[in-house]
Protein backbone atom coordinates (compact mmCIF):
# COMPACT_ATOMS: atom_id res chain seq x y z
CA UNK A 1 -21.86 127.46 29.84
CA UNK A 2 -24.28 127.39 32.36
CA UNK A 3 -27.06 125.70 30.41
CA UNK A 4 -25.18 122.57 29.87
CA UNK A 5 -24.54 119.78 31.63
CA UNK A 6 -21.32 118.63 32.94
CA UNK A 7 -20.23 116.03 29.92
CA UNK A 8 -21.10 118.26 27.37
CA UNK A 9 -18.08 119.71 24.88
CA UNK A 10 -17.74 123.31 24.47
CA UNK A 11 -17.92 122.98 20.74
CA UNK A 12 -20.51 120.11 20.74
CA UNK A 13 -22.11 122.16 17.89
CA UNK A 14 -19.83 123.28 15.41
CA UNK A 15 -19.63 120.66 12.02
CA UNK A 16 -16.98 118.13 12.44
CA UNK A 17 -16.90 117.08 9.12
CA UNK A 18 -13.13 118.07 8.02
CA UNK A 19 -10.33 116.63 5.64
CA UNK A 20 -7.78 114.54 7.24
CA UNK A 21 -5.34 116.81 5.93
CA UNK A 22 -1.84 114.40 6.99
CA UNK A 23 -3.68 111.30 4.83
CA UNK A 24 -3.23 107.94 6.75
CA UNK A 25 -2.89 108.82 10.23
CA UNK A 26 -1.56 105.35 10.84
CA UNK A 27 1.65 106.75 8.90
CA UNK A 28 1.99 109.78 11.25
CA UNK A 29 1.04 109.10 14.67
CA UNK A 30 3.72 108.49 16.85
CA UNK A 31 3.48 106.17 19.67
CA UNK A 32 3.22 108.27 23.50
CA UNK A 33 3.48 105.83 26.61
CA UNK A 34 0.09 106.81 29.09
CA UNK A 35 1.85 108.05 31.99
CA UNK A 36 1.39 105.15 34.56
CA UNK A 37 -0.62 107.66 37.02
CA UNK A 38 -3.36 108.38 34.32
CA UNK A 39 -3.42 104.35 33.79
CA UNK A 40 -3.96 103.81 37.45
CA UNK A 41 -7.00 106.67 37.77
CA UNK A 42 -8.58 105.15 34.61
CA UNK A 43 -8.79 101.31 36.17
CA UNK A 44 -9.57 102.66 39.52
CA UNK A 45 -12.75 104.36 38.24
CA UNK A 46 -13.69 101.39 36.03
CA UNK A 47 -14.27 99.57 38.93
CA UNK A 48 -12.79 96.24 37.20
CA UNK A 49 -13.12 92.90 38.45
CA UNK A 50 -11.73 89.13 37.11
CA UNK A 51 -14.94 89.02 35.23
CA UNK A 52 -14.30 92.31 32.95
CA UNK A 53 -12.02 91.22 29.75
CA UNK A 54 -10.52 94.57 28.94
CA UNK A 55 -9.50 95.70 25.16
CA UNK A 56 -7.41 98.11 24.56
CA UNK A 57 -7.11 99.46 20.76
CA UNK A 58 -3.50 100.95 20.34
CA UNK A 59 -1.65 99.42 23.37
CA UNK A 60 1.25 100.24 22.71
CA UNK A 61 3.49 98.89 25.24
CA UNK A 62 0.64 96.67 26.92
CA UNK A 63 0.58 98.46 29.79
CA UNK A 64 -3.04 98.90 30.42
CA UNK A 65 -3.47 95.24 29.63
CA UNK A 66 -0.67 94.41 31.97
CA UNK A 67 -1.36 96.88 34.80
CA UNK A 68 -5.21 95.25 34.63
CA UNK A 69 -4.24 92.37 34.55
CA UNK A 70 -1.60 92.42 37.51
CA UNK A 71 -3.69 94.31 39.82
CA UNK A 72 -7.17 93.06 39.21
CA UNK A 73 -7.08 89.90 37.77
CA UNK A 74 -8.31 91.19 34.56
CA UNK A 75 -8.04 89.17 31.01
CA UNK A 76 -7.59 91.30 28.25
CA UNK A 77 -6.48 91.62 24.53
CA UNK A 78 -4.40 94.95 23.26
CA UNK A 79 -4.34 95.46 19.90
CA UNK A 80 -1.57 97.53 18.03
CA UNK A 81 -0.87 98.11 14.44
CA UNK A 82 2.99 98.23 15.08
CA UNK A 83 5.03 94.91 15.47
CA UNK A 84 7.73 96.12 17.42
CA UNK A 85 5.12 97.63 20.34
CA UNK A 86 3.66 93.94 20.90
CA UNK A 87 6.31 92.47 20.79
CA UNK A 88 7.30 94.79 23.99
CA UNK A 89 3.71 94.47 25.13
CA UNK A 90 4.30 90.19 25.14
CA UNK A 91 7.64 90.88 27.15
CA UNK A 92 6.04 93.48 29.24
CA UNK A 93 3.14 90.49 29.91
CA UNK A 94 5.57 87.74 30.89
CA UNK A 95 8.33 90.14 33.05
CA UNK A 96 4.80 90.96 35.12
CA UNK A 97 3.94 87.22 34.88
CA UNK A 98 0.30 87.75 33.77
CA UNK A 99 1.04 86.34 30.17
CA UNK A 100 -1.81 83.79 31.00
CA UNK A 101 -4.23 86.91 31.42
CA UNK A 102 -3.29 88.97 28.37
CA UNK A 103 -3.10 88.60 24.74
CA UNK A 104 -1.35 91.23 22.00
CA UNK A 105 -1.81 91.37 19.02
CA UNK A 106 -0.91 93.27 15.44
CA UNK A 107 -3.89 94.15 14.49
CA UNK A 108 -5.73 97.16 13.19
CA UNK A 109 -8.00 98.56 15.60
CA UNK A 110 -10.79 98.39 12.80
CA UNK A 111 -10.38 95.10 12.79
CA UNK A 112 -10.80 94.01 16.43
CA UNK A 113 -13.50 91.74 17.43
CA UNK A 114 -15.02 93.69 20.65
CA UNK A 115 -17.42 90.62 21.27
CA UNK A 116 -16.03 89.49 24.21
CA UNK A 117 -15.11 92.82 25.28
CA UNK A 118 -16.89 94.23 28.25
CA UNK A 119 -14.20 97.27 28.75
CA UNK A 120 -12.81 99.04 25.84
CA UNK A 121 -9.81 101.67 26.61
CA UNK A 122 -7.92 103.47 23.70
CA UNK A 123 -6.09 106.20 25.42
């Protein structure tokens, strides 16, 4: 592995042109919370300021958007396909009070206008 650089994949060469063999994945992909640690380590190294408007496709609970939002001031939108998950994301954004920040949304992540995006997280 010596003769590649550091951001290279191990199997950057094989074809990755398979069958989805479970069909619609958005049938069979089960919502996992982002440990709060990894969340913090990810904004840290963005280096995000009140200007950045952060998206993040699959929020889940919102709390990217809300941890962003809370700590630096950051607007953002987080898009999930289930209702129930942003509707806890929207509580999540007023408990934190930094509802006037964020925005959630049920919404396919196909779908999303990234326009105003200048951060995009799907973790």
């Amino acid at each position: 592995m010596a003769d590649t650089d550091e951001w290279s994949a191990p199997f950057h060469d094989i074809d990755t042109v398979t069958a989805v063999p479970y069909g619609d994945l958005h049938t069979v992909s089960p919502f996992v919370a982002t440990p709060e640690h990894a969340i913090h380590t990810i904004l840290h190294h963005l280096q995000l300021t009140p200007q950045d408007f952060l998206v993040d496709l699959g929020c889940g609970h919102g709390t990217i958007n809300v941890i962003a939002a809370k700590k630096y001031s950051v607007q953002g939108l987080g898009v999930d396909i289930e209702p129930g998950l942003v509707e806890i994301a929207k509580e999540n954004a007023i408990k934190e009070d930094v509802e006037n920040l964020v925005d959630f949304r049920v919404e396919d992540v196909l779908q999303t206008d990234l326009s105003r995006a200048s951060v995009v997280v799907s973790f």
